[in-house]
PDB file of N, CA and C in Angstrom:
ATOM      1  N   UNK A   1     -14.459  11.569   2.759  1.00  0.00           N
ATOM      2  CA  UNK A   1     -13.997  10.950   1.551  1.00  0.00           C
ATOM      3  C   UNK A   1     -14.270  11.827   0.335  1.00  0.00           C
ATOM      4  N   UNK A   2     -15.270  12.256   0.258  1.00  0.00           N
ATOM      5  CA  UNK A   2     -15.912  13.516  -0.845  1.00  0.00           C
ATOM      6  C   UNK A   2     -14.656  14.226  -0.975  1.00  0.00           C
ATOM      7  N   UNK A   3     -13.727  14.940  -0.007  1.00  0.00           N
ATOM      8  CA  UNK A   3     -13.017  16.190  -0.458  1.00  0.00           C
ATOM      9  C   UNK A   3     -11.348  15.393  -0.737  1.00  0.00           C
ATOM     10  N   UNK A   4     -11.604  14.106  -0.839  1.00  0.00           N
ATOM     11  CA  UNK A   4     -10.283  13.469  -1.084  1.00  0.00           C
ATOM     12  C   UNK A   4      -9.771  14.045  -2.694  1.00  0.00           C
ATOM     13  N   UNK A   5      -8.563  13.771  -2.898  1.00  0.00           N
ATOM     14  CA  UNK A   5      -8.530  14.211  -4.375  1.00  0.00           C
ATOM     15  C   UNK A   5      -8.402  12.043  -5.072  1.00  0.00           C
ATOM     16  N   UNK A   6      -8.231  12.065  -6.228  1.00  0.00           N
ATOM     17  CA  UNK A   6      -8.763  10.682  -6.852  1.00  0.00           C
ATOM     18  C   UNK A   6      -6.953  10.219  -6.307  1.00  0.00           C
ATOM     19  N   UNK A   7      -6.089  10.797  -6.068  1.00  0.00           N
ATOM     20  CA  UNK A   7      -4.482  10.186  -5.521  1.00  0.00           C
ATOM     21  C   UNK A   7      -4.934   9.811  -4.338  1.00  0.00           C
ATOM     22  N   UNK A   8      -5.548  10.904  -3.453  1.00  0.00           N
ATOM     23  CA  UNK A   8      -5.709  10.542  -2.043  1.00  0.00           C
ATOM     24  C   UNK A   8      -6.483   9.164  -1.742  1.00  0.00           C
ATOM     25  N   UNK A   9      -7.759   8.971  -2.626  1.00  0.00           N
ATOM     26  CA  UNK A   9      -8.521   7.844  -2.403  1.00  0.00           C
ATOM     27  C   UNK A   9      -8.241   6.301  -2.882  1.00  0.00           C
ATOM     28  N   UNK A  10      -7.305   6.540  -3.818  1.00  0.00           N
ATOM     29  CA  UNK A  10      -5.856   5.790  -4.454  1.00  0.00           C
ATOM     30  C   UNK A  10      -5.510   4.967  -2.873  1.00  0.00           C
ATOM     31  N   UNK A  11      -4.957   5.806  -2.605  1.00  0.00           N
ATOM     32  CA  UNK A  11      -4.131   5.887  -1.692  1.00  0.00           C
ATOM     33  C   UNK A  11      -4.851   4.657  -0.123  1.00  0.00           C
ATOM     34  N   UNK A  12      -5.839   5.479  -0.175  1.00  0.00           N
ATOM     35  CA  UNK A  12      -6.321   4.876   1.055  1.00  0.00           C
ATOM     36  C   UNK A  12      -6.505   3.534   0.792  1.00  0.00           C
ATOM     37  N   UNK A  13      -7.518   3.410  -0.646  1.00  0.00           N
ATOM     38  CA  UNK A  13      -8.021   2.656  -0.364  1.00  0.00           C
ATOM     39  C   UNK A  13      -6.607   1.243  -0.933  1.00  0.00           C
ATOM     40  N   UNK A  14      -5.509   1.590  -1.014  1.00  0.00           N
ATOM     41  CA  UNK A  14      -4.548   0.660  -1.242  1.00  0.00           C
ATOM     42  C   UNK A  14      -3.821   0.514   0.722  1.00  0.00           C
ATOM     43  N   UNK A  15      -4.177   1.487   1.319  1.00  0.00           N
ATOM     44  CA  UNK A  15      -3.566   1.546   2.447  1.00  0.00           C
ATOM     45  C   UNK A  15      -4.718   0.417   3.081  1.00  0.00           C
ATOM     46  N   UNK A  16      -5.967  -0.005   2.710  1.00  0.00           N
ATOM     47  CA  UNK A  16      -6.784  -0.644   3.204  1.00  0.00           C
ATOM     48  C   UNK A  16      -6.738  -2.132   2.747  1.00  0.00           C
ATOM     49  N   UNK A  17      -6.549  -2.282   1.913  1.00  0.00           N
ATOM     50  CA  UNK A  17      -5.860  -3.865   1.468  1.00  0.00           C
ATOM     51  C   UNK A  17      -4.508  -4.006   2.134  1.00  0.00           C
ATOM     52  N   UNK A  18      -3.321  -3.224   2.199  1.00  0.00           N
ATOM     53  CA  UNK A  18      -2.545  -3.874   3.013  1.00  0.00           C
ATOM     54  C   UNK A  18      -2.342  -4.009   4.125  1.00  0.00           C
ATOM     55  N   UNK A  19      -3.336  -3.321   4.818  1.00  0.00           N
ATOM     56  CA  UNK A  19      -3.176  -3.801   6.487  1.00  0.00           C
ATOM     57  C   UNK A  19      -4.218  -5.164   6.425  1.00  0.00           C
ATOM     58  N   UNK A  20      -5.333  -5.605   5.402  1.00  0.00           N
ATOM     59  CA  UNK A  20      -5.812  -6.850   5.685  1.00  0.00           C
ATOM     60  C   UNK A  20      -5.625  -7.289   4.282  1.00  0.00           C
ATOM     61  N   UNK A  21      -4.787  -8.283   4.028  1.00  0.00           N
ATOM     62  CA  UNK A  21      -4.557  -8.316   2.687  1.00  0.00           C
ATOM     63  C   UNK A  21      -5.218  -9.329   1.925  1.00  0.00           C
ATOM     64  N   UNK A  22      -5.897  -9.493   1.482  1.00  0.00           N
ATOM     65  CA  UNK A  22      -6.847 -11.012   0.585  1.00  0.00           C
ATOM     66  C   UNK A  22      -5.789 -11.821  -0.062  1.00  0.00           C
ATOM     67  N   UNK A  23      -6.720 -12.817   0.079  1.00  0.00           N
ATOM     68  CA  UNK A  23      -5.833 -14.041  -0.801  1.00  0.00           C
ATOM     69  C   UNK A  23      -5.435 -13.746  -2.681  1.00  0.00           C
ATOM     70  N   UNK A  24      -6.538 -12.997  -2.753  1.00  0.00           N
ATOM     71  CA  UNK A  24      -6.590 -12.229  -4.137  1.00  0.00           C
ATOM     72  C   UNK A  24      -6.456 -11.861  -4.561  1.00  0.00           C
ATOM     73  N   UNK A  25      -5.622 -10.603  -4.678  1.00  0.00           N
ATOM     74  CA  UNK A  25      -5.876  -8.979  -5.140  1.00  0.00           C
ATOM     75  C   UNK A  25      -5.471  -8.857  -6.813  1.00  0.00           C
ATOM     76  N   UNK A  26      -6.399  -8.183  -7.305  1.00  0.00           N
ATOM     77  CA  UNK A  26      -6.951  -8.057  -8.841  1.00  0.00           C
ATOM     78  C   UNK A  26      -6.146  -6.519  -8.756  1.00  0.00           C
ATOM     79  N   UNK A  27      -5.705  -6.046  -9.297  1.00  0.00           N
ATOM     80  CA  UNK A  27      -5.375  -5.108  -9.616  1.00  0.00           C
ATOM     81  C   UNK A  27      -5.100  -4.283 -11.139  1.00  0.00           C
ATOM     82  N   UNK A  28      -5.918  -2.875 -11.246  1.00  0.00           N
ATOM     83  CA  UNK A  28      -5.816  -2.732 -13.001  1.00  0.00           C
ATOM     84  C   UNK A  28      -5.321  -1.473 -12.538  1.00  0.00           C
ATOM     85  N   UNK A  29      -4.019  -1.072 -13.409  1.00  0.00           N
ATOM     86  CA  UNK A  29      -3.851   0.199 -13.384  1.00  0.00           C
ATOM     87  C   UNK A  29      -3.163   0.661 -11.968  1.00  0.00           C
ATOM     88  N   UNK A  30      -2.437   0.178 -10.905  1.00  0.00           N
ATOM     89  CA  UNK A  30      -2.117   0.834  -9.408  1.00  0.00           C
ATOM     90  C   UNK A  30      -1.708   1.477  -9.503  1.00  0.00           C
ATOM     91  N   UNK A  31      -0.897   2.137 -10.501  1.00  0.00           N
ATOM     92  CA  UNK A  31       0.530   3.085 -10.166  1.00  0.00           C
ATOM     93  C   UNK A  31      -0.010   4.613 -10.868  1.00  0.00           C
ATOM     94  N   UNK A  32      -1.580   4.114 -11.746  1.00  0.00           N
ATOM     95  CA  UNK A  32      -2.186   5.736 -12.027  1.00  0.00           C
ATOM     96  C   UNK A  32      -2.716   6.255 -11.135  1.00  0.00           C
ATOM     97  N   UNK A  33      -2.065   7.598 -11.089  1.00  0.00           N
ATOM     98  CA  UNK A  33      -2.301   9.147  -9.802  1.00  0.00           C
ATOM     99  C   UNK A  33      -1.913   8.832  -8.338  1.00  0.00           C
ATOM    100  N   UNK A  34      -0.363   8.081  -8.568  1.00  0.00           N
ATOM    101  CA  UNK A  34       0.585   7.813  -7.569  1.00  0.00           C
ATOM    102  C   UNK A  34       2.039   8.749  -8.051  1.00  0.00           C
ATOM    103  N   UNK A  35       2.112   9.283  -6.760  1.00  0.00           N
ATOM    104  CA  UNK A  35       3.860   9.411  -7.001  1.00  0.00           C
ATOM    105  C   UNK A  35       4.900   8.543  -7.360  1.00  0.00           C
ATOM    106  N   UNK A  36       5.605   9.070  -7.841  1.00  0.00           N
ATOM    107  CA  UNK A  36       7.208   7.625  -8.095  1.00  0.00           C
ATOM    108  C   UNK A  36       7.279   7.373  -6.774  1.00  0.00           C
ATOM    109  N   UNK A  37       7.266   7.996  -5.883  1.00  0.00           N
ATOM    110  CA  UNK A  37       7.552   7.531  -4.702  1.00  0.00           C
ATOM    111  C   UNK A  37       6.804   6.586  -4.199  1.00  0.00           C
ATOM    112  N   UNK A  38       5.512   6.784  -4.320  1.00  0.00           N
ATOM    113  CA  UNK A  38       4.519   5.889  -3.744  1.00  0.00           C
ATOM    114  C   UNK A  38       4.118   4.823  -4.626  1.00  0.00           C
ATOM    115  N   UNK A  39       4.680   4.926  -5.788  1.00  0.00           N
ATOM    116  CA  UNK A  39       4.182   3.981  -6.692  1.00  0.00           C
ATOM    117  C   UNK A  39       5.723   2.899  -6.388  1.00  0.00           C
ATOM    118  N   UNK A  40       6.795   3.237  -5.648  1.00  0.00           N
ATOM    119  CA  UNK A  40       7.848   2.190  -5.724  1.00  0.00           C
ATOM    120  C   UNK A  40       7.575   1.287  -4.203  1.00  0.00           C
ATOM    121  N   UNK A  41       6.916   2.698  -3.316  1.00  0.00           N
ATOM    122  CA  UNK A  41       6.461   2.138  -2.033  1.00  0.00           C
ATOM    123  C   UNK A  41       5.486   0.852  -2.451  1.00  0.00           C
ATOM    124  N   UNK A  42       4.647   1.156  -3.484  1.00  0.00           N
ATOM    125  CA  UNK A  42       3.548  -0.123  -3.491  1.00  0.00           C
ATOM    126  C   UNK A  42       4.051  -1.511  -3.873  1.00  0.00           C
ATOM    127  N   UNK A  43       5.346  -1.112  -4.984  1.00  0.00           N
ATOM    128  CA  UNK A  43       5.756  -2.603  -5.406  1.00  0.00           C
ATOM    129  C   UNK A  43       6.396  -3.336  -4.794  1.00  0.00           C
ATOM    130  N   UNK A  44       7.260  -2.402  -3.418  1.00  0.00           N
ATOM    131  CA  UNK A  44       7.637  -2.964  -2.511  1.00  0.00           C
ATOM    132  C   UNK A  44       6.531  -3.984  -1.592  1.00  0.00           C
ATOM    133  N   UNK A  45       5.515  -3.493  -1.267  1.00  0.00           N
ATOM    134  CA  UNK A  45       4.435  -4.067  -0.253  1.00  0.00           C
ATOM    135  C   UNK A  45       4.035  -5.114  -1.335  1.00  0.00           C
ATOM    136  N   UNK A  46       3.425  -5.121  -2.517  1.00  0.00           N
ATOM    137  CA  UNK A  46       3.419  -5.956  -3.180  1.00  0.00           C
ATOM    138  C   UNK A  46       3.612  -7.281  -3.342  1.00  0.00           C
ATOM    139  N   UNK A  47       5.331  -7.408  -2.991  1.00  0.00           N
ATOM    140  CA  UNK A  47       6.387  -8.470  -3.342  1.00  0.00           C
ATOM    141  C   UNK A  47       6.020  -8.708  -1.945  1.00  0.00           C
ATOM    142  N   UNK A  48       5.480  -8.892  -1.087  1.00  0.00           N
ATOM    143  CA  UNK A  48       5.507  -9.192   0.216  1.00  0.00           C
ATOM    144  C   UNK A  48       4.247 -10.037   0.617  1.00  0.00           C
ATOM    145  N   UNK A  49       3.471  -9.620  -0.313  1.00  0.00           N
ATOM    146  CA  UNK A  49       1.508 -10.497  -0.190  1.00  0.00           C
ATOM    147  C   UNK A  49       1.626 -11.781  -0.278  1.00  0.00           C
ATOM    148  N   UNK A  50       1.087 -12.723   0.645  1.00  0.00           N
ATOM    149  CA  UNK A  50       1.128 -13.749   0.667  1.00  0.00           C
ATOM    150  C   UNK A  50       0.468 -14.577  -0.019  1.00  0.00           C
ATOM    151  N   UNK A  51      -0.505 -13.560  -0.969  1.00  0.00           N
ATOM    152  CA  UNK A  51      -2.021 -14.359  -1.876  1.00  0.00           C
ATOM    153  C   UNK A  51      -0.969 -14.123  -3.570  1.00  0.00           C
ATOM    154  N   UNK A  52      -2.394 -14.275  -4.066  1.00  0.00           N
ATOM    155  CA  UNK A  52      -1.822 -14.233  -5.834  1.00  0.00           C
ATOM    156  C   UNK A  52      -2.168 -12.768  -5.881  1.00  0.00           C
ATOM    157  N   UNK A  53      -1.742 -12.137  -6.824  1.00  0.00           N
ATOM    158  CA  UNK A  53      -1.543 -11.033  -7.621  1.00  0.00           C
ATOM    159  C   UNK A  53      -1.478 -10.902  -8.785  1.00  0.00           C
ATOM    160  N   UNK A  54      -2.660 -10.702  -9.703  1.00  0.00           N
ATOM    161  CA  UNK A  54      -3.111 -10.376 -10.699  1.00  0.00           C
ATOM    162  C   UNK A  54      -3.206  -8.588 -11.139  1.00  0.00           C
ATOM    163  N   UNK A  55      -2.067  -8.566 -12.073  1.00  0.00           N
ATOM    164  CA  UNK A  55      -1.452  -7.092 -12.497  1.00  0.00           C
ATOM    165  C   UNK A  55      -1.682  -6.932 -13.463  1.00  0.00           C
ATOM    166  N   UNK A  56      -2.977  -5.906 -14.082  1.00  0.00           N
ATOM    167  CA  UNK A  56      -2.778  -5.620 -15.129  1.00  0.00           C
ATOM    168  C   UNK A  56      -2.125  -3.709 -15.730  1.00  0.00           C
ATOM    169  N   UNK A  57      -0.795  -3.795 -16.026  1.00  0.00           N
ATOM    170  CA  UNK A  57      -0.775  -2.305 -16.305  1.00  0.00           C
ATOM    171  C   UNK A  57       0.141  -2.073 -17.614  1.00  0.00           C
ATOM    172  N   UNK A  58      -0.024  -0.498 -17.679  1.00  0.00           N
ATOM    173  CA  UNK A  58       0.949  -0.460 -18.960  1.00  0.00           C
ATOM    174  C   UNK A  58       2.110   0.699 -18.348  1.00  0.00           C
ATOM    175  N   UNK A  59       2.825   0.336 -17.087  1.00  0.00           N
ATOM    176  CA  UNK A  59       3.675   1.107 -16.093  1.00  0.00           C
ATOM    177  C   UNK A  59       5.309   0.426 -16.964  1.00  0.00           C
ATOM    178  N   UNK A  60       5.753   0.878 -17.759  1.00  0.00           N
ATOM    179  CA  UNK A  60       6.738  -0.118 -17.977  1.00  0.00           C
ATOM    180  C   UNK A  60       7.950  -0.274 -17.027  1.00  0.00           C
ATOM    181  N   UNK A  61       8.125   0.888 -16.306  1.00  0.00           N
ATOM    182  CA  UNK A  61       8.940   0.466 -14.918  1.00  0.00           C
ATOM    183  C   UNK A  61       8.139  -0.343 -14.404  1.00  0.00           C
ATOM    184  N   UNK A  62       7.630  -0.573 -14.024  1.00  0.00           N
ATOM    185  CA  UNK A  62       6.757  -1.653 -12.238  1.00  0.00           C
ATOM    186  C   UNK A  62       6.923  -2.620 -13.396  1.00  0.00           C
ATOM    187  N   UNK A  63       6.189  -3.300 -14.558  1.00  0.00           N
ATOM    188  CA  UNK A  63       6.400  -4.416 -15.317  1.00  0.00           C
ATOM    189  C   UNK A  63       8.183  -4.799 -15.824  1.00  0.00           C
ATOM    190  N   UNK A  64       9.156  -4.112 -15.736  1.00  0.00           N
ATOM    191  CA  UNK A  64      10.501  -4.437 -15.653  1.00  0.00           C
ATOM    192  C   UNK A  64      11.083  -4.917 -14.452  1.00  0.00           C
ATOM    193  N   UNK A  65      10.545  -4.540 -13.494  1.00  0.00           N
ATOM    194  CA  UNK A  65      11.326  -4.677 -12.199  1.00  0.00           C
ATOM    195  C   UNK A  65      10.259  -5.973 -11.763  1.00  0.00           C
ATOM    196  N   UNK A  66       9.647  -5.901 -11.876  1.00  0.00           N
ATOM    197  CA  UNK A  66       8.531  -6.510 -11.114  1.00  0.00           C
ATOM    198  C   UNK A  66       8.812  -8.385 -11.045  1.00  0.00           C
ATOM    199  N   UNK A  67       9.318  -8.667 -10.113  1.00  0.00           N
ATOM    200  CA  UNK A  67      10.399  -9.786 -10.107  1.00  0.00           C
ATOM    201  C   UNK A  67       9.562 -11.208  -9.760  1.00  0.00           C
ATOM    202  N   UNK A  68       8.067 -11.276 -10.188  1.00  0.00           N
ATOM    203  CA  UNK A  68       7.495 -12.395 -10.236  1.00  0.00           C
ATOM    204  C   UNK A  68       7.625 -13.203 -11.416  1.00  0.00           C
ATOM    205  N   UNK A  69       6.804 -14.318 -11.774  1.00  0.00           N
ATOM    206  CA  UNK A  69       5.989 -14.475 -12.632  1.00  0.00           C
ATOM    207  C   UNK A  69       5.564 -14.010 -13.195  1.00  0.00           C
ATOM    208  N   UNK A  70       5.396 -14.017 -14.840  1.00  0.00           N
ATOM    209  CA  UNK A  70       4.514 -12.752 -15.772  1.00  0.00           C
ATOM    210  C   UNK A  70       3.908 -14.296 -16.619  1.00  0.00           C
ATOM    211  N   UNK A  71       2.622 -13.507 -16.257  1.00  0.00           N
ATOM    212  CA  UNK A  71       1.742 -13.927 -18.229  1.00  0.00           C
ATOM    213  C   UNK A  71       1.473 -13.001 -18.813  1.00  0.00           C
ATOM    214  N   UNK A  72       2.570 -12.294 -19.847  1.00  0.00           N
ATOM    215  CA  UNK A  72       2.012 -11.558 -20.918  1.00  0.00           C
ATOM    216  C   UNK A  72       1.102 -11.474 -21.669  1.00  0.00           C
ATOM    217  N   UNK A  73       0.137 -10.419 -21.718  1.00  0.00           N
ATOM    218  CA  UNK A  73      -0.852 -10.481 -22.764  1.00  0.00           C
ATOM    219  C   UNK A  73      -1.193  -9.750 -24.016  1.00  0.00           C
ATOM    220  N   UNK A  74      -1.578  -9.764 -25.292  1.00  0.00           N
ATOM    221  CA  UNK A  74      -0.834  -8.500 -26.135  1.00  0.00           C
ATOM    222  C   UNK A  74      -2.022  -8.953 -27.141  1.00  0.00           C
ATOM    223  N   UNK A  75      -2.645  -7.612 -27.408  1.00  0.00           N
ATOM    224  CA  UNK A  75      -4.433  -7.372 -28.420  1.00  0.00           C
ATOM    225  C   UNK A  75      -3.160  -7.413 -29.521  1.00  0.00           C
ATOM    226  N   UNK A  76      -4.108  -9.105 -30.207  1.00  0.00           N
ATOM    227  CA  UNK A  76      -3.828  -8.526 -31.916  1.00  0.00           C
ATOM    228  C   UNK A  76      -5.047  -7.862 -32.882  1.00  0.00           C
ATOM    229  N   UNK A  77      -4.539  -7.036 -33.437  1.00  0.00           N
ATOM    230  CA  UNK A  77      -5.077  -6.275 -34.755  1.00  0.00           C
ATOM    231  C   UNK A  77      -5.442  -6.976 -36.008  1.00  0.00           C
TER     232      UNK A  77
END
């Protein structure tokens, strides 16, 4: 795991929630130090979880497409 790069460990450790997937998954940020590719692969697996999904990002593709439920949230100044 040491010589992973921070994509690779990305990676796994998202490859490790979806083969056992929680009722839960919290997620901040998924699609930083992903490929487009792998970042469209995830929203695909995503839309497929049978639990809730709590997304927080500032990806404005994945938040356009992203064909759930939204609660927007927005810091006032």
């Amino acid at each position: 795991m040491g010589r992973l790069s921070v994509g690779q460990r990305r990676r796994l450790a998202l490859a490790l929630l979806i083969a056992d997937p929680p009722e839960l998954l919290l997620l901040d940020e998924p699609t930083n130090h992903l490929s487009p590719l792998l970042a469209d692969e995830l929203e695909q697996v995503l839309g497929t979880t049978l639990g809730a999904t709590v997304l927080a990002t500032h990806d404005r593709w994945l938040r356009t497409r992203w064909p759930h439920p939204q609660l927007r949230l927005t810091a006032r100044t």
